[in-house]
N, C-alpha and C. Protein backbone atom coordinates (compact mmCIF):
# COMPACT_ATOMS: atom_id res chain seq x y z
N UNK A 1 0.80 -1.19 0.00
CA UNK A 1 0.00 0.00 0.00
C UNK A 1 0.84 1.26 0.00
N UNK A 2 2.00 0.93 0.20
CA UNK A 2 2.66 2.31 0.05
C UNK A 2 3.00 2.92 -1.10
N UNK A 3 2.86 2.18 -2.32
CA UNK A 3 2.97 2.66 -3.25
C UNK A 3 1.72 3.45 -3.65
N UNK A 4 1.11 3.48 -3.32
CA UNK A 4 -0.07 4.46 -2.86
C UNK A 4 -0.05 5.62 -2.58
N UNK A 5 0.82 5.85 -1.73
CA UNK A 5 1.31 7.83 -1.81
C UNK A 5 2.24 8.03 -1.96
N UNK A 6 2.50 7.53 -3.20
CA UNK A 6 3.98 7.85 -3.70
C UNK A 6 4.20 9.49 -4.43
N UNK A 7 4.73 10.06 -3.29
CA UNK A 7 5.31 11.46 -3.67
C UNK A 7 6.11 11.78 -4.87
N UNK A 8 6.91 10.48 -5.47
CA UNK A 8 7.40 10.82 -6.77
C UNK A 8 6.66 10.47 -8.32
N UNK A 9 5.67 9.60 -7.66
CA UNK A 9 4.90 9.22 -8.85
C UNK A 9 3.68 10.31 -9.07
N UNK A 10 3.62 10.99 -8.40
CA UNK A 10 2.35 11.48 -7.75
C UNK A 10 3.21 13.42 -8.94
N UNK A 11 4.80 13.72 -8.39
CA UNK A 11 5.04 14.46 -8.84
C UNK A 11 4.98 14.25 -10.47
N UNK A 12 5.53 13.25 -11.07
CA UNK A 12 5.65 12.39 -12.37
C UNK A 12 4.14 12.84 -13.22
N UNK A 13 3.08 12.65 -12.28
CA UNK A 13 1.57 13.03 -12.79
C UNK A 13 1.51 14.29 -13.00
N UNK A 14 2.00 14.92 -12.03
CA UNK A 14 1.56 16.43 -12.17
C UNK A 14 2.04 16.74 -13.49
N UNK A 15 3.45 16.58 -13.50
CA UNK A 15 4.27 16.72 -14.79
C UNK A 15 4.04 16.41 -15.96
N UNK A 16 3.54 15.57 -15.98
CA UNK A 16 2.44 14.68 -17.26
C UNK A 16 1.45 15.39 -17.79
N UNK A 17 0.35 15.72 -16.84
CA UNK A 17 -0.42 16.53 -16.54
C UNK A 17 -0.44 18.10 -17.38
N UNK A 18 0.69 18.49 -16.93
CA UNK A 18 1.18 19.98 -17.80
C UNK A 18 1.42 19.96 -18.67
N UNK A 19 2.33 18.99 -18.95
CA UNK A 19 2.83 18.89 -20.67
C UNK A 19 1.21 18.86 -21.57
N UNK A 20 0.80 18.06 -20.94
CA UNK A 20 -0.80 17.79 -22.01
C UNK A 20 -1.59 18.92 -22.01
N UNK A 21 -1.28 20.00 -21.00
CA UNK A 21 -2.20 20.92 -21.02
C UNK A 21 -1.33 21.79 -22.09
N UNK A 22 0.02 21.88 -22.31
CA UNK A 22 0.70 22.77 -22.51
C UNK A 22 0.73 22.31 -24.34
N UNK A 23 0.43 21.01 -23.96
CA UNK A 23 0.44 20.73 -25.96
C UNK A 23 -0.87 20.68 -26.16
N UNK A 24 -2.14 20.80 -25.29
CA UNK A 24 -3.10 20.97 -26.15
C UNK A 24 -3.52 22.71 -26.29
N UNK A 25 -2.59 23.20 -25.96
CA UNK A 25 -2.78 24.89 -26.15
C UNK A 25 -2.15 24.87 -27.02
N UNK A 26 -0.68 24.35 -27.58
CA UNK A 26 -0.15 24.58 -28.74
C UNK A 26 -0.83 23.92 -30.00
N UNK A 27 -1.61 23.04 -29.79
CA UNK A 27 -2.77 22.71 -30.87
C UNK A 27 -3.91 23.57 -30.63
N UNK A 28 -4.75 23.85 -29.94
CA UNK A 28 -5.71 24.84 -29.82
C UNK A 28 -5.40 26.42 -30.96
N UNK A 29 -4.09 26.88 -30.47
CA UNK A 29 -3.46 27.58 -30.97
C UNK A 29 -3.56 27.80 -32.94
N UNK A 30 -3.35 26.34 -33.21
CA UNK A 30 -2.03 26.16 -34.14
C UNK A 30 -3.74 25.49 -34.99
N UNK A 31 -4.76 25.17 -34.72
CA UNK A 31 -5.75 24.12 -35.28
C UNK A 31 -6.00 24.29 -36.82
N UNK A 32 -5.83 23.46 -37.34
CA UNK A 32 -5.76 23.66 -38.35
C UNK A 32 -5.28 23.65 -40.07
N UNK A 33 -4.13 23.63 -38.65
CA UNK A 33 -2.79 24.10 -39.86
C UNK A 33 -1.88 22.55 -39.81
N UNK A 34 -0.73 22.55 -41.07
CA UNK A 34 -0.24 21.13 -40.97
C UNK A 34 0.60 20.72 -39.65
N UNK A 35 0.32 19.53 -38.97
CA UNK A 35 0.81 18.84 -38.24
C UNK A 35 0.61 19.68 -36.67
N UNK A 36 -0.67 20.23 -36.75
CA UNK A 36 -0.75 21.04 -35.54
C UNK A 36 -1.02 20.46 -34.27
N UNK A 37 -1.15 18.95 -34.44
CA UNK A 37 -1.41 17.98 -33.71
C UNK A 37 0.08 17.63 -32.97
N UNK A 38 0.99 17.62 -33.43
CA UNK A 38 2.29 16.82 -33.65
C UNK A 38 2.37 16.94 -32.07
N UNK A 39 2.75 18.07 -31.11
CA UNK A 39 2.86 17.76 -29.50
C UNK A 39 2.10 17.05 -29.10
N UNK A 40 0.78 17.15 -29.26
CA UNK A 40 -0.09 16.25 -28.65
C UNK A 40 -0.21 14.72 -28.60
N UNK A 41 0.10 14.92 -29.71
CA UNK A 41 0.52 13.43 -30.05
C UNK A 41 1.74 12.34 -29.83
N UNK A 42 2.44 13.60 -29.61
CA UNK A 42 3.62 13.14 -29.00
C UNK A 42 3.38 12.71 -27.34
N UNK A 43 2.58 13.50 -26.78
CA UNK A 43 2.61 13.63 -25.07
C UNK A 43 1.89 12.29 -25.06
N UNK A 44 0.89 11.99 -25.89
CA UNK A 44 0.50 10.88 -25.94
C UNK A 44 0.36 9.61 -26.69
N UNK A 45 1.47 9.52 -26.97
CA UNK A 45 2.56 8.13 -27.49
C UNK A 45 2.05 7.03 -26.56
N UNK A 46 2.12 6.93 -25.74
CA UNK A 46 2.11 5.81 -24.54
C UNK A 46 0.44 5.43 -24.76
N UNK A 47 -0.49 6.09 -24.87
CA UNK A 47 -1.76 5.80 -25.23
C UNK A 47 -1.81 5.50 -26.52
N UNK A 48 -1.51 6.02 -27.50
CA UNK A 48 -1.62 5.45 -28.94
C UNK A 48 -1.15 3.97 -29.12
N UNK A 49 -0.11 3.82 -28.62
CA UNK A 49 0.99 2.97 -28.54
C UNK A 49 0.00 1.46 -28.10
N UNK A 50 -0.27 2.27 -26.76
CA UNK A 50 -1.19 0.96 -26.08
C UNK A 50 -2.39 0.34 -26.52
N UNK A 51 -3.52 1.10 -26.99
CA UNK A 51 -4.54 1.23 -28.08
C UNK A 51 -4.23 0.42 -29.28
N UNK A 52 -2.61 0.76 -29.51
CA UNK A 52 -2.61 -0.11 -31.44
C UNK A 52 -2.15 -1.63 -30.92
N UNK A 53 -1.82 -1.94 -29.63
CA UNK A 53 -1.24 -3.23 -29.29
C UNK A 53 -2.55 -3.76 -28.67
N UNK A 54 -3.30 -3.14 -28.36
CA UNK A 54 -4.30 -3.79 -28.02
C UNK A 54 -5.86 -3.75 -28.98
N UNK A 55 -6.08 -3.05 -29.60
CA UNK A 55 -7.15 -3.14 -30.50
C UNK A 55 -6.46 -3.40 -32.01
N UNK A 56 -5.45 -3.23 -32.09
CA UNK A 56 -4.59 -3.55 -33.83
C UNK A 56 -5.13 -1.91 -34.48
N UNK A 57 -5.71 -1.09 -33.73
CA UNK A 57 -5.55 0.64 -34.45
C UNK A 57 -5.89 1.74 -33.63
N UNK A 58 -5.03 2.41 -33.83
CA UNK A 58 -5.15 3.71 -33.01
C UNK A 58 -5.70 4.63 -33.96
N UNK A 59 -6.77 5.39 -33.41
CA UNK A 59 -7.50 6.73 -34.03
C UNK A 59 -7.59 7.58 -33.40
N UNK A 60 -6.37 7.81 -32.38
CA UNK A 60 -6.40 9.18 -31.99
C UNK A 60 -6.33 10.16 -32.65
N UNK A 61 -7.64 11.21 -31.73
CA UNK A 61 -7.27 12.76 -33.24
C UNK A 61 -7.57 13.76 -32.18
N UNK A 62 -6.75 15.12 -32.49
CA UNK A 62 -6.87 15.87 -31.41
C UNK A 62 -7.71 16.37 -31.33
N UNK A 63 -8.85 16.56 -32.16
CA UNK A 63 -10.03 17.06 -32.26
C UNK A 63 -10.97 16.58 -30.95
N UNK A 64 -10.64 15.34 -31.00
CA UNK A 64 -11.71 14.75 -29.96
C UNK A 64 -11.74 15.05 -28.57
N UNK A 65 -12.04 15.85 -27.66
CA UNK A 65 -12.19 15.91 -26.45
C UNK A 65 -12.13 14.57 -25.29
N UNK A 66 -13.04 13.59 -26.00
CA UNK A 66 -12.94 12.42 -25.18
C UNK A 66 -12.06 11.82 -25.34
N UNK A 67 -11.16 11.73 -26.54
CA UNK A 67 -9.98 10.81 -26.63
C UNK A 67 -8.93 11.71 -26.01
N UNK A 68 -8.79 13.11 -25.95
CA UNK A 68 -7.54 13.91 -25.81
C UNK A 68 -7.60 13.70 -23.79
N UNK A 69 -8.87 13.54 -23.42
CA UNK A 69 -9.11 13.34 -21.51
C UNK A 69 -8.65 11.66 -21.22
N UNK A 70 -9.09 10.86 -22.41
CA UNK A 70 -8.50 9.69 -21.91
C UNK A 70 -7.13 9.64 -22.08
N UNK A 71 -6.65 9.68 -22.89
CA UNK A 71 -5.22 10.02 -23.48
C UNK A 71 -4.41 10.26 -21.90
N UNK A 72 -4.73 11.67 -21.87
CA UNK A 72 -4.40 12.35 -20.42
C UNK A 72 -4.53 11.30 -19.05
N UNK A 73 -5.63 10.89 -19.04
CA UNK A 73 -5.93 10.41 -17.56
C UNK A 73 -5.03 9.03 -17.85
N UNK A 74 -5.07 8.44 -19.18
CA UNK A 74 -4.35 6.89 -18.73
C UNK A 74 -2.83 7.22 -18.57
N UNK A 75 -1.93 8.18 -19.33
CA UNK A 75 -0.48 8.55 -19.35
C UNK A 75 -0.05 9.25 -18.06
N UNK A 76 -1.15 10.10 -17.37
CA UNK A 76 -1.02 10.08 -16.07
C UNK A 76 -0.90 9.14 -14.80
N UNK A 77 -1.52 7.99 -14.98
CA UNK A 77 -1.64 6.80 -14.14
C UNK A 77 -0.34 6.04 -14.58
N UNK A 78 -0.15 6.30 -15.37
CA UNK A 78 1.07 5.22 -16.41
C UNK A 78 2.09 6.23 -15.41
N UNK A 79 2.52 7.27 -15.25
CA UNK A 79 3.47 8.11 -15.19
C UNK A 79 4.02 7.76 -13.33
N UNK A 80 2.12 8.07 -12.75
CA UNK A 80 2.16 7.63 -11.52
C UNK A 80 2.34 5.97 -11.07
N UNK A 81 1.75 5.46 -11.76
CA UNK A 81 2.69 3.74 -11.01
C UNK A 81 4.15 3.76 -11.61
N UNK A 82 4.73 4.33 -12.61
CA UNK A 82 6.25 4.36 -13.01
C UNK A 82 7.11 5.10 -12.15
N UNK A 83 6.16 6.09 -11.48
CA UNK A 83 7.32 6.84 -10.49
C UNK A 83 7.06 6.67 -8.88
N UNK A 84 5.86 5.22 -8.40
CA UNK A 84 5.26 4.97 -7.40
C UNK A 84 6.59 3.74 -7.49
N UNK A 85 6.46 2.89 -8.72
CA UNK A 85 7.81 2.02 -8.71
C UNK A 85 9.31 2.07 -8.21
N UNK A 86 9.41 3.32 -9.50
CA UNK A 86 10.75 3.80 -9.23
C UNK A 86 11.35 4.26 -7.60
N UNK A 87 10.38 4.70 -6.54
CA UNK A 87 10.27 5.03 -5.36
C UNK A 87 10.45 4.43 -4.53
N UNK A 88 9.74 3.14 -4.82
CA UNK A 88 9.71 1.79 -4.13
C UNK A 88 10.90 1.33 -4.34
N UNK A 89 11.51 0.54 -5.65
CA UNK A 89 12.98 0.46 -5.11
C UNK A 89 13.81 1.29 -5.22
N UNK A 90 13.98 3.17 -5.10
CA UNK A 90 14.94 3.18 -4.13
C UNK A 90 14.61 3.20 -2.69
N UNK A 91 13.67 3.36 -2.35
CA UNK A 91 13.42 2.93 -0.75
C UNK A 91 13.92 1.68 -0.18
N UNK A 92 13.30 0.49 -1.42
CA UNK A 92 14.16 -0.85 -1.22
C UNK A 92 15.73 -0.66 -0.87
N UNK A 93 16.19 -0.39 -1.89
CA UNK A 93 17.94 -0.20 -2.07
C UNK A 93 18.85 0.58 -1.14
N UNK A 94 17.76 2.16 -0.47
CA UNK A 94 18.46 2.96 0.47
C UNK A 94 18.30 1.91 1.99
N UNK A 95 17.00 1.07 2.20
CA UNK A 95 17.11 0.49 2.93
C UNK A 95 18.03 -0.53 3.15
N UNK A 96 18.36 -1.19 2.55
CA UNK A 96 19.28 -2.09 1.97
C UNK A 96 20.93 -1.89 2.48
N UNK A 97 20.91 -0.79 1.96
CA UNK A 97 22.05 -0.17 2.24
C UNK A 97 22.64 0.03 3.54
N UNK A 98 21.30 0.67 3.76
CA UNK A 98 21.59 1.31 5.25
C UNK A 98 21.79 0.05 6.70
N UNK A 99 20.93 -0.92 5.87
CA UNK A 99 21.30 -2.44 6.75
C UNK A 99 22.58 -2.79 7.18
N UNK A 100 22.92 -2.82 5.56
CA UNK A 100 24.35 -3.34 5.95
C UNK A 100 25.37 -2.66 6.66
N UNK A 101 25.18 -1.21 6.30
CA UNK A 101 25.89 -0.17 6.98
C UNK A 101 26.24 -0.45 8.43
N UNK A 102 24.42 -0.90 8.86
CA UNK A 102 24.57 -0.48 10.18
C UNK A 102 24.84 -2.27 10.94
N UNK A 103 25.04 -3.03 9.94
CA UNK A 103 25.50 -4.38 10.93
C UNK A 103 27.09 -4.26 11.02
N UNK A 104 27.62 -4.11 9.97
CA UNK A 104 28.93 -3.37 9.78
C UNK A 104 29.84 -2.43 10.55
N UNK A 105 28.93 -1.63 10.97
CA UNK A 105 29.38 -0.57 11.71
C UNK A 105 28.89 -0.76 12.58
């Protein structure tokens, strides 16, 4: 359960979070015009990605509101168990460490 309030996965989201807000203003911006999609689509690679391995096609389009919130909410969760992980073992490893340290010493 502790990976549960994981303060670095949790920061990882926020971060996630912005970028998507920050590339769907540069498409908002840009609508229209060629490849005005291209950040957005980029921020959400990890959803396209997952979508074409699991249905055999991705149709993400930035147009869509509902695909651009799912997009967001699953690369956020993706971001947060990757940095709830990453947390976990170094907590593992500093603990670890500090074991031996202290039978040692």
């Amino acid at each position: 359960m502790r990976a549960a309030r994981s303060y670095f996965g949790l920061a990882l989201a926020v971060v996630y979070a912005a970028a998507f807000i920050v590339a769907y203003g540069l498409y908002a911006r840009a609508a229209g015009m060629f490849l005005a999609d291209l950040w957005l689509s980029l921020a959400a690679l990890p959803y396209i990605l997952t979508t074409r391995a699991l249905t055999g096609t991705s149709d993400f389009a930035a147009d869509s509101i509902g695909q651009v919130l799912a997009a967001a909410a699953f690369c956020c969760v993706l971001a947060y168990v990757v940095g709830a992980l990453i947390e976990a073992l170094l907590r593992a490893a500093f603990r670890l460490a500090t074991r031996k340290r202290r039978a040692t010493g």
